[in-house]
N, C-alpha and C. Protein backbone atom coordinates (compact mmCIF):
# COMPACT_ATOMS: atom_id res chain seq x y z
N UNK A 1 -2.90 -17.35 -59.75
CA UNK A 1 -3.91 -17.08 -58.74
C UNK A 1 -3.24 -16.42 -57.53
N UNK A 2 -4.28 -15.47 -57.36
CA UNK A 2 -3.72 -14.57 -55.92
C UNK A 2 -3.75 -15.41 -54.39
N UNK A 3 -3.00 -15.45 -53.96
CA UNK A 3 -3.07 -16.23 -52.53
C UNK A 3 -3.56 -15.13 -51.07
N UNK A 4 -4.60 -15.39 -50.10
CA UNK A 4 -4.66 -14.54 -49.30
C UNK A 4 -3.91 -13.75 -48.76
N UNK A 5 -2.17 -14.47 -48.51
CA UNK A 5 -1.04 -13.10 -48.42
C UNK A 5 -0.87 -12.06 -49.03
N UNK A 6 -0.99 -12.34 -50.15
CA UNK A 6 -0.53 -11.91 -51.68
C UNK A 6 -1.69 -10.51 -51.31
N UNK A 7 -2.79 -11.15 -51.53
CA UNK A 7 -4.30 -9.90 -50.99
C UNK A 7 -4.21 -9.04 -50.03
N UNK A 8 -3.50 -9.66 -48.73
CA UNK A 8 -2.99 -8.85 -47.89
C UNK A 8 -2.01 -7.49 -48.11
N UNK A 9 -1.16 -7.82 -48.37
CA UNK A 9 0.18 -7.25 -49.27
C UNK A 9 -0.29 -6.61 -50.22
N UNK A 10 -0.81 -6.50 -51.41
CA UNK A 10 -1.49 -5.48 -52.03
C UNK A 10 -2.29 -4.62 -51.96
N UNK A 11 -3.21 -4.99 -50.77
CA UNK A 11 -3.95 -4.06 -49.81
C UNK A 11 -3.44 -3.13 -49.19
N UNK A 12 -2.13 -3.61 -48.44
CA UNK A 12 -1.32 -2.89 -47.35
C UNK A 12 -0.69 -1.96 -48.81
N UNK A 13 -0.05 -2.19 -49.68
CA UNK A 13 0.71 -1.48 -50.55
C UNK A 13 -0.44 -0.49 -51.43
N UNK A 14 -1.79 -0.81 -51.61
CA UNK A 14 -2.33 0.11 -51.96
C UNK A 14 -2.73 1.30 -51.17
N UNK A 15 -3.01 1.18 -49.34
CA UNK A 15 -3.40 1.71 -48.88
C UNK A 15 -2.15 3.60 -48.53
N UNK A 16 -1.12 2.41 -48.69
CA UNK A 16 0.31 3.41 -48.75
C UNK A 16 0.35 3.66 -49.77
N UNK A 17 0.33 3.52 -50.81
CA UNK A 17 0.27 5.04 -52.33
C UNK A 17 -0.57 5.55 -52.23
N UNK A 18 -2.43 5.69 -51.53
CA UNK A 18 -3.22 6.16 -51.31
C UNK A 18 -3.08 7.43 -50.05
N UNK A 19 -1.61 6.60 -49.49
CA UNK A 19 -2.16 8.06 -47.93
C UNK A 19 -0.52 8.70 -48.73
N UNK A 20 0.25 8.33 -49.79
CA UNK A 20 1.30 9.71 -50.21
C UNK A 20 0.85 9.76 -51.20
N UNK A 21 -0.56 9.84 -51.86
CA UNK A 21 -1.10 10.74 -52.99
C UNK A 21 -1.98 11.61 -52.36
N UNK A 22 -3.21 11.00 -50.83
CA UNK A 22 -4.11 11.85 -50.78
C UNK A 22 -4.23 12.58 -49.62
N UNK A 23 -4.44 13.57 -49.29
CA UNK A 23 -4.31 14.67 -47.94
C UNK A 23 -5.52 13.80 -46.91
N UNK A 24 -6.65 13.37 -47.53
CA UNK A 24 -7.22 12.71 -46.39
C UNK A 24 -8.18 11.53 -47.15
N UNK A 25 -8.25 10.23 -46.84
CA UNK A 25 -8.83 8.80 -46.79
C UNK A 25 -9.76 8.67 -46.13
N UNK A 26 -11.19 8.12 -46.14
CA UNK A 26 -12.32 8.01 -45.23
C UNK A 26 -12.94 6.76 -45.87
N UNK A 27 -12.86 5.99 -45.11
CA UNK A 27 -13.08 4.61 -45.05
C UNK A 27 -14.49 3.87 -44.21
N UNK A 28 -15.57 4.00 -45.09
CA UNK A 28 -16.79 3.93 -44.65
C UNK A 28 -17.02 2.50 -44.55
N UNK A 29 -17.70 1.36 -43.48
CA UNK A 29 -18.35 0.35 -43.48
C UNK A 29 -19.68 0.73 -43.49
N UNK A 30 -20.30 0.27 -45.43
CA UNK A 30 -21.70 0.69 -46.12
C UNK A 30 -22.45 -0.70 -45.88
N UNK A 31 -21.92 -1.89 -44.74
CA UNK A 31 -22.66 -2.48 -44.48
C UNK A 31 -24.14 -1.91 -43.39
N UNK A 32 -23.99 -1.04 -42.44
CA UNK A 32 -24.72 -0.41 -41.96
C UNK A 32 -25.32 0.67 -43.09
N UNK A 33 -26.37 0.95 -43.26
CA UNK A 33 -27.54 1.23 -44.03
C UNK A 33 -27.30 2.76 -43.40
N UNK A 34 -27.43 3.00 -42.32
CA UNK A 34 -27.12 4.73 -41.99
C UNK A 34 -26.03 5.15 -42.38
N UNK A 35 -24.62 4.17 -42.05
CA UNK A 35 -23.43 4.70 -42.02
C UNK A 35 -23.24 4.72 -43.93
N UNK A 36 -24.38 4.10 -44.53
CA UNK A 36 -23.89 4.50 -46.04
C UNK A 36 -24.75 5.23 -46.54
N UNK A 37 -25.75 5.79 -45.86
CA UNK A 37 -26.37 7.24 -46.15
C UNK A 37 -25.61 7.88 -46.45
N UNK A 38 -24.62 8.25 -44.41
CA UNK A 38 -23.97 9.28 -44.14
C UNK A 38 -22.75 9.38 -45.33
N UNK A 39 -22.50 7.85 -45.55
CA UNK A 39 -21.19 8.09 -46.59
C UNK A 39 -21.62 8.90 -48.18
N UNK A 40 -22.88 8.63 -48.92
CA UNK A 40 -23.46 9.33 -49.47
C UNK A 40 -23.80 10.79 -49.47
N UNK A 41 -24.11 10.86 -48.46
CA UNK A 41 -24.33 12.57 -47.68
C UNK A 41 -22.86 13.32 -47.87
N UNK A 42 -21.73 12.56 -47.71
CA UNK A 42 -20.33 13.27 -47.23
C UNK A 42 -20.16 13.24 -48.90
N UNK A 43 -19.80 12.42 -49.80
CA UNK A 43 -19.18 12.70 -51.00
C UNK A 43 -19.93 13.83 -51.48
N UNK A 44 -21.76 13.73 -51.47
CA UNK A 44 -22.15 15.07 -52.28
C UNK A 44 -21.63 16.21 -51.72
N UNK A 45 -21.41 15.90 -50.17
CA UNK A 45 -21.19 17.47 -49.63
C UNK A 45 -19.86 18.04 -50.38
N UNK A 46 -19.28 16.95 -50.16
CA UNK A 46 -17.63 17.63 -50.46
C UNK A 46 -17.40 17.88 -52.07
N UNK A 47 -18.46 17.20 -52.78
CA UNK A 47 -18.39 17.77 -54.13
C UNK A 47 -18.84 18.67 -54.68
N UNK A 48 -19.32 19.46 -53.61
CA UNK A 48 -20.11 20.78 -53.62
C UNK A 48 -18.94 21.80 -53.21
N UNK A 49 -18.16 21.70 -52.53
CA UNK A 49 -17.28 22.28 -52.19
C UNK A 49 -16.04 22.45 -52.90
N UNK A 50 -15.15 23.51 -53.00
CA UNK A 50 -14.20 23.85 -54.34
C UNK A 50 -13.00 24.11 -52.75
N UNK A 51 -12.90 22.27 -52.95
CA UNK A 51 -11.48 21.97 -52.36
C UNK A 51 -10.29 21.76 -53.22
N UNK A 52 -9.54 22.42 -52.45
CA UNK A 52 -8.27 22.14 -53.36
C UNK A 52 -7.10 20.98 -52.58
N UNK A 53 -7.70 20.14 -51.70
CA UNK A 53 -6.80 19.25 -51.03
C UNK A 53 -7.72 17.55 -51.75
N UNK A 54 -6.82 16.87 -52.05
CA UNK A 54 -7.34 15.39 -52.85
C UNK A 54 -7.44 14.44 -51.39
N UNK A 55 -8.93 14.29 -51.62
CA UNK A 55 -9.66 13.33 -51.09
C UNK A 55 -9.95 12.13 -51.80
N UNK A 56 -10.20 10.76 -50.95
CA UNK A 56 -10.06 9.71 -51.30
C UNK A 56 -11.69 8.93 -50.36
N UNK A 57 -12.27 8.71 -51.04
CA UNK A 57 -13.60 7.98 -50.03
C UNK A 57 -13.31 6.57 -50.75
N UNK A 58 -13.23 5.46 -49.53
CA UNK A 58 -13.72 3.99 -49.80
C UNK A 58 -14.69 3.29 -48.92
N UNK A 59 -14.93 2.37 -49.42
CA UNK A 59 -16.01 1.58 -49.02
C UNK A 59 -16.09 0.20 -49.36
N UNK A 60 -16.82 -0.45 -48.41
CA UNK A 60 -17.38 -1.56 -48.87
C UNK A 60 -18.44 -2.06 -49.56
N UNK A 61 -19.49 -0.52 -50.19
CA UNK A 61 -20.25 -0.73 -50.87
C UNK A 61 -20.32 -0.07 -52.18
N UNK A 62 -21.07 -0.02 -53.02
CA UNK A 62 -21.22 1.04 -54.42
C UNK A 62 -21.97 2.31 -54.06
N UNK A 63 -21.46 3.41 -54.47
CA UNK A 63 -22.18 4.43 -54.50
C UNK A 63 -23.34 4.76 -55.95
N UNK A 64 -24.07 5.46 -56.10
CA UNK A 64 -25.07 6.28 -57.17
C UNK A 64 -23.42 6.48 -58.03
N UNK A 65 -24.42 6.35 -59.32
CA UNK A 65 -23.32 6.83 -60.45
C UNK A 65 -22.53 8.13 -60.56
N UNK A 66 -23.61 9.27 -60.26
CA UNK A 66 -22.96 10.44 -60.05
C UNK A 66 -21.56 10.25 -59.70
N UNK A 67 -20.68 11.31 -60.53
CA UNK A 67 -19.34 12.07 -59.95
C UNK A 67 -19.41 12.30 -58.66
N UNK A 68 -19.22 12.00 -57.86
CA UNK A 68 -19.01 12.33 -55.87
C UNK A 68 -17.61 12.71 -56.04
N UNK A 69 -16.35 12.24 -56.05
CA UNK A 69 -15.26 12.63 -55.57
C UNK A 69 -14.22 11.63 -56.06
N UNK A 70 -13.18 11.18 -55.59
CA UNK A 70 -12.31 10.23 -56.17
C UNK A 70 -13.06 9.19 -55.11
N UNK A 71 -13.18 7.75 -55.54
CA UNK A 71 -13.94 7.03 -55.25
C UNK A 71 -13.07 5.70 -55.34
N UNK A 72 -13.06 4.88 -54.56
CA UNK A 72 -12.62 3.38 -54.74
C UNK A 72 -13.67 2.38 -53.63
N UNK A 73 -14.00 0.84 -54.60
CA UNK A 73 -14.63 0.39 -53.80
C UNK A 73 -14.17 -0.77 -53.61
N UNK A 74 -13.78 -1.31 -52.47
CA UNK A 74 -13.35 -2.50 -51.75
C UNK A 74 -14.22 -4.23 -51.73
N UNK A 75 -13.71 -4.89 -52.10
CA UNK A 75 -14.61 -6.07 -51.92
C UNK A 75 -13.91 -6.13 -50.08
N UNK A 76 -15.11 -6.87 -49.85
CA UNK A 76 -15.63 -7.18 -48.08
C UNK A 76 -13.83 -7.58 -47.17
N UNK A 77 -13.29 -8.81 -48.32
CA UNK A 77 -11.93 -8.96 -48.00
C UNK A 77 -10.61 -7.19 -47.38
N UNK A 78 -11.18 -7.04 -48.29
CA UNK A 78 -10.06 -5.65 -48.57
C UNK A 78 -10.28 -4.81 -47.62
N UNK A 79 -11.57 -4.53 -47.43
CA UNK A 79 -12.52 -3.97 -46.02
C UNK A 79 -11.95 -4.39 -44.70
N UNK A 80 -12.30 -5.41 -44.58
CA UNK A 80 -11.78 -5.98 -43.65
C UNK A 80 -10.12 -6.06 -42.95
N UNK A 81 -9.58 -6.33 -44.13
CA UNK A 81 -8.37 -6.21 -43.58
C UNK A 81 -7.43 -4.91 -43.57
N UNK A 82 -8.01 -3.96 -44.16
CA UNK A 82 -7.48 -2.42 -43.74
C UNK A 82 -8.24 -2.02 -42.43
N UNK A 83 -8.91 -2.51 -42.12
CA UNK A 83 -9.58 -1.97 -41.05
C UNK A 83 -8.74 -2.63 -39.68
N UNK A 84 -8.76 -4.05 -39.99
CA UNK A 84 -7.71 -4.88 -39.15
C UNK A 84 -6.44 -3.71 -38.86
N UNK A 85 -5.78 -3.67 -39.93
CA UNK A 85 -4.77 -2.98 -39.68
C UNK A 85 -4.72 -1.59 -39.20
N UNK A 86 -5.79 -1.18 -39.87
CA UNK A 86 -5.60 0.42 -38.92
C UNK A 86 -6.25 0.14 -37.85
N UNK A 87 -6.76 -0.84 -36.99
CA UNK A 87 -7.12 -0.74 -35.83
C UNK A 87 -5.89 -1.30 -34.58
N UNK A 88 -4.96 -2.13 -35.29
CA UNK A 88 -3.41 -2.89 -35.09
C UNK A 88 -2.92 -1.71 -35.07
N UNK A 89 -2.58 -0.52 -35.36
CA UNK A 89 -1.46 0.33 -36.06
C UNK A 89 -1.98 2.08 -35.98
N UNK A 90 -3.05 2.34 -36.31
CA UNK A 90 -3.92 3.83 -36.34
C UNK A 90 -2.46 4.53 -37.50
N UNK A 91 -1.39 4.05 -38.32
CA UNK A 91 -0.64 4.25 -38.97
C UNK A 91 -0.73 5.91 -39.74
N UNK A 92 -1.63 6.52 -39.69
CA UNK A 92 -1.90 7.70 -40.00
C UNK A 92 -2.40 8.08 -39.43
N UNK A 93 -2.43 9.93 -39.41
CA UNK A 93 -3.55 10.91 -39.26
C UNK A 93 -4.29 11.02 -40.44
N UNK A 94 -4.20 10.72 -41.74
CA UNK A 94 -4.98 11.64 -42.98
C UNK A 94 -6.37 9.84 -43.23
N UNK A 95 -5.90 9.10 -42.52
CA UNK A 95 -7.01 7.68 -42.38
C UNK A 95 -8.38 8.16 -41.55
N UNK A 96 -9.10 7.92 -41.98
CA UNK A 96 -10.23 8.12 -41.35
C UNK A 96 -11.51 6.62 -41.02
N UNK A 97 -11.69 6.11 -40.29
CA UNK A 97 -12.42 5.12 -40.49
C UNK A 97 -14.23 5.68 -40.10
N UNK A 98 -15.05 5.37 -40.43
CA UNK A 98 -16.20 6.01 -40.13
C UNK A 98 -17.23 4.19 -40.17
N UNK A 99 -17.81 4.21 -39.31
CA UNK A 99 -18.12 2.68 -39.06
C UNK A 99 -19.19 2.94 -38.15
N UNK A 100 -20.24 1.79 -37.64
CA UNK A 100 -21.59 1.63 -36.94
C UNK A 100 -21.27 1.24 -35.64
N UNK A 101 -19.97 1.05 -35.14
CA UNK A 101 -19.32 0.67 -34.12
C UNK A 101 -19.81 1.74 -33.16
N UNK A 102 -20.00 1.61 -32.14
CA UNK A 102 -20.32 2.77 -31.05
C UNK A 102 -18.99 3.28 -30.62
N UNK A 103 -18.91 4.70 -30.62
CA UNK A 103 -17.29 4.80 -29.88
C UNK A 103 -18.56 6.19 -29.61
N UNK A 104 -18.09 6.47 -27.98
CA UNK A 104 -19.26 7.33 -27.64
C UNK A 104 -18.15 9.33 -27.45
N UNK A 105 -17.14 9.27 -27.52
CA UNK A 105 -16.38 10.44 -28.04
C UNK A 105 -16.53 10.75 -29.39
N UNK A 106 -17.25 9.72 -30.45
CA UNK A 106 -16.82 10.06 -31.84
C UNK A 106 -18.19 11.21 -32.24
N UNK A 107 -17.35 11.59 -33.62
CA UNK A 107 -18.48 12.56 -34.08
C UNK A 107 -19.58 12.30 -34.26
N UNK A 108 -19.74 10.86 -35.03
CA UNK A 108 -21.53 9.82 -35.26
C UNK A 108 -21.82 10.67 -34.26
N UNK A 109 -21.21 10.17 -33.31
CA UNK A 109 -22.43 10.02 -31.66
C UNK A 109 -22.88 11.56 -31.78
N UNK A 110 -21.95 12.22 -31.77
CA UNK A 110 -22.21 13.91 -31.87
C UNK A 110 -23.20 14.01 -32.37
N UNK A 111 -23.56 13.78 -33.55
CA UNK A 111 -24.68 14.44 -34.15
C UNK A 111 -26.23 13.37 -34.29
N UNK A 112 -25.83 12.17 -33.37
CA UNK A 112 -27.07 10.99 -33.22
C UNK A 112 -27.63 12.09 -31.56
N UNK A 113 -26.62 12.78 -30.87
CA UNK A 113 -27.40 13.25 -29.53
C UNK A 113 -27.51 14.56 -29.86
N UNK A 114 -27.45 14.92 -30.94
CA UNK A 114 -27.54 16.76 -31.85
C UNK A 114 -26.64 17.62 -30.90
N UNK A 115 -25.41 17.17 -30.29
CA UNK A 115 -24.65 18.27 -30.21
C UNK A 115 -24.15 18.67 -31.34
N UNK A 116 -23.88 18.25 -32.51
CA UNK A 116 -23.28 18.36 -34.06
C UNK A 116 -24.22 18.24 -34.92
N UNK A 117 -24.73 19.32 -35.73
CA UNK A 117 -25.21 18.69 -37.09
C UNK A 117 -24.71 18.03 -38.19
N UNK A 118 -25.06 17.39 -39.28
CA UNK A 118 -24.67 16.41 -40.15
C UNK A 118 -23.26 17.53 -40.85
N UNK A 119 -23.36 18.71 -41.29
CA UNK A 119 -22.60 19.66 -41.78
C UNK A 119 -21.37 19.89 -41.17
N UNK A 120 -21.56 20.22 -40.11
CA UNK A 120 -20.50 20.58 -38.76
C UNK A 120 -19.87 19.39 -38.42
N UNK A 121 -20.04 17.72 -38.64
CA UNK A 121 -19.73 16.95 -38.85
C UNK A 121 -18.48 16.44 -39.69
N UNK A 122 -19.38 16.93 -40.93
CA UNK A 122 -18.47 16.61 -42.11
C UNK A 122 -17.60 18.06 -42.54
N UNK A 123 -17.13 19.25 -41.71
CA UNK A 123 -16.48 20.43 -41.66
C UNK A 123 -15.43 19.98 -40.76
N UNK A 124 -15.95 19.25 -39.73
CA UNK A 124 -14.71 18.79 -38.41
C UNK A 124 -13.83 17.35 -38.81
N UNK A 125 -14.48 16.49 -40.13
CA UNK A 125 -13.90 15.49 -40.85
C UNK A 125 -12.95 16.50 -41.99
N UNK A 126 -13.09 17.15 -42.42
CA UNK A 126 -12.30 17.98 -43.65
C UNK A 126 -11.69 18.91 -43.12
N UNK A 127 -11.37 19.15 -41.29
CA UNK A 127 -10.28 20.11 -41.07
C UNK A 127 -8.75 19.77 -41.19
N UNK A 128 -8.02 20.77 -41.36
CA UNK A 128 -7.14 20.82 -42.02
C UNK A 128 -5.94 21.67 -40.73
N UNK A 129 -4.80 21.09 -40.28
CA UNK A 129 -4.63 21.66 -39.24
C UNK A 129 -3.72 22.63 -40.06
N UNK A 130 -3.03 23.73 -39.65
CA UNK A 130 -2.24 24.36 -40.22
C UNK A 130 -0.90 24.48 -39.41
């Protein structure tokens, strides 16, 4: 039997083969009902798109069966405590957390007061600096 360290520690070690396999991670809390629209909205978008950089979407909830993208889904534990940590640490740029939390600089807000549409949104989440 796994012990809560143990959960910890495999979390932390999955999250690191995940950010040196994938160019960018987006880490949705699908407990908010909008924020797992929007997470819905973002995989079709980007599977519409003929990217050649490997993306990684997780969550705390299930998506529609459809092919969306590379996909992993987190039980609430696992959620939780990557989020802990990237909020301890911000340990990357290619991490993305996307959450119901108010942060009034973030993009959400952008496009809840329509300076951003939903598109221009998810174009300024998939830039790519050079």
């Amino acid at each position: 039997m796994i012990n809560n360290m143990e959960t910890k520690n495999l979390t932390a070690h999955k999250i690191e083969q995940a950010i040196e396999t994938y160019e960018k991670i987006f880490l949705f809390n699908c407990r908010d009902k909008q924020i797992a629209k929007l997470a819905e909205d973002f995989c079709r978008n980007i599977s519409c798109k003929n990217l050649t950089r490997k993306i990684l979407v997780m969550s705390n909830a299930g998506f529609p069966d459809e092919k969306i993208t590379d996909y992993k889904q987190l039980s609430e534990e696992e959620y939780n405590h990557l989020y802990k940590l990237y909020s301890m640490y911000e340990f990357s740029d290619r991490v993305q957390i996307i959450t119901e939390e108010s942060q009034y600089g973030s993009l959400q807000n952008y496009v809840k007061t329509g300076l951003l549409t939903e598109e221009e949104m998810f174009e300024a989440l998939l830039y790519e600096r050079k």
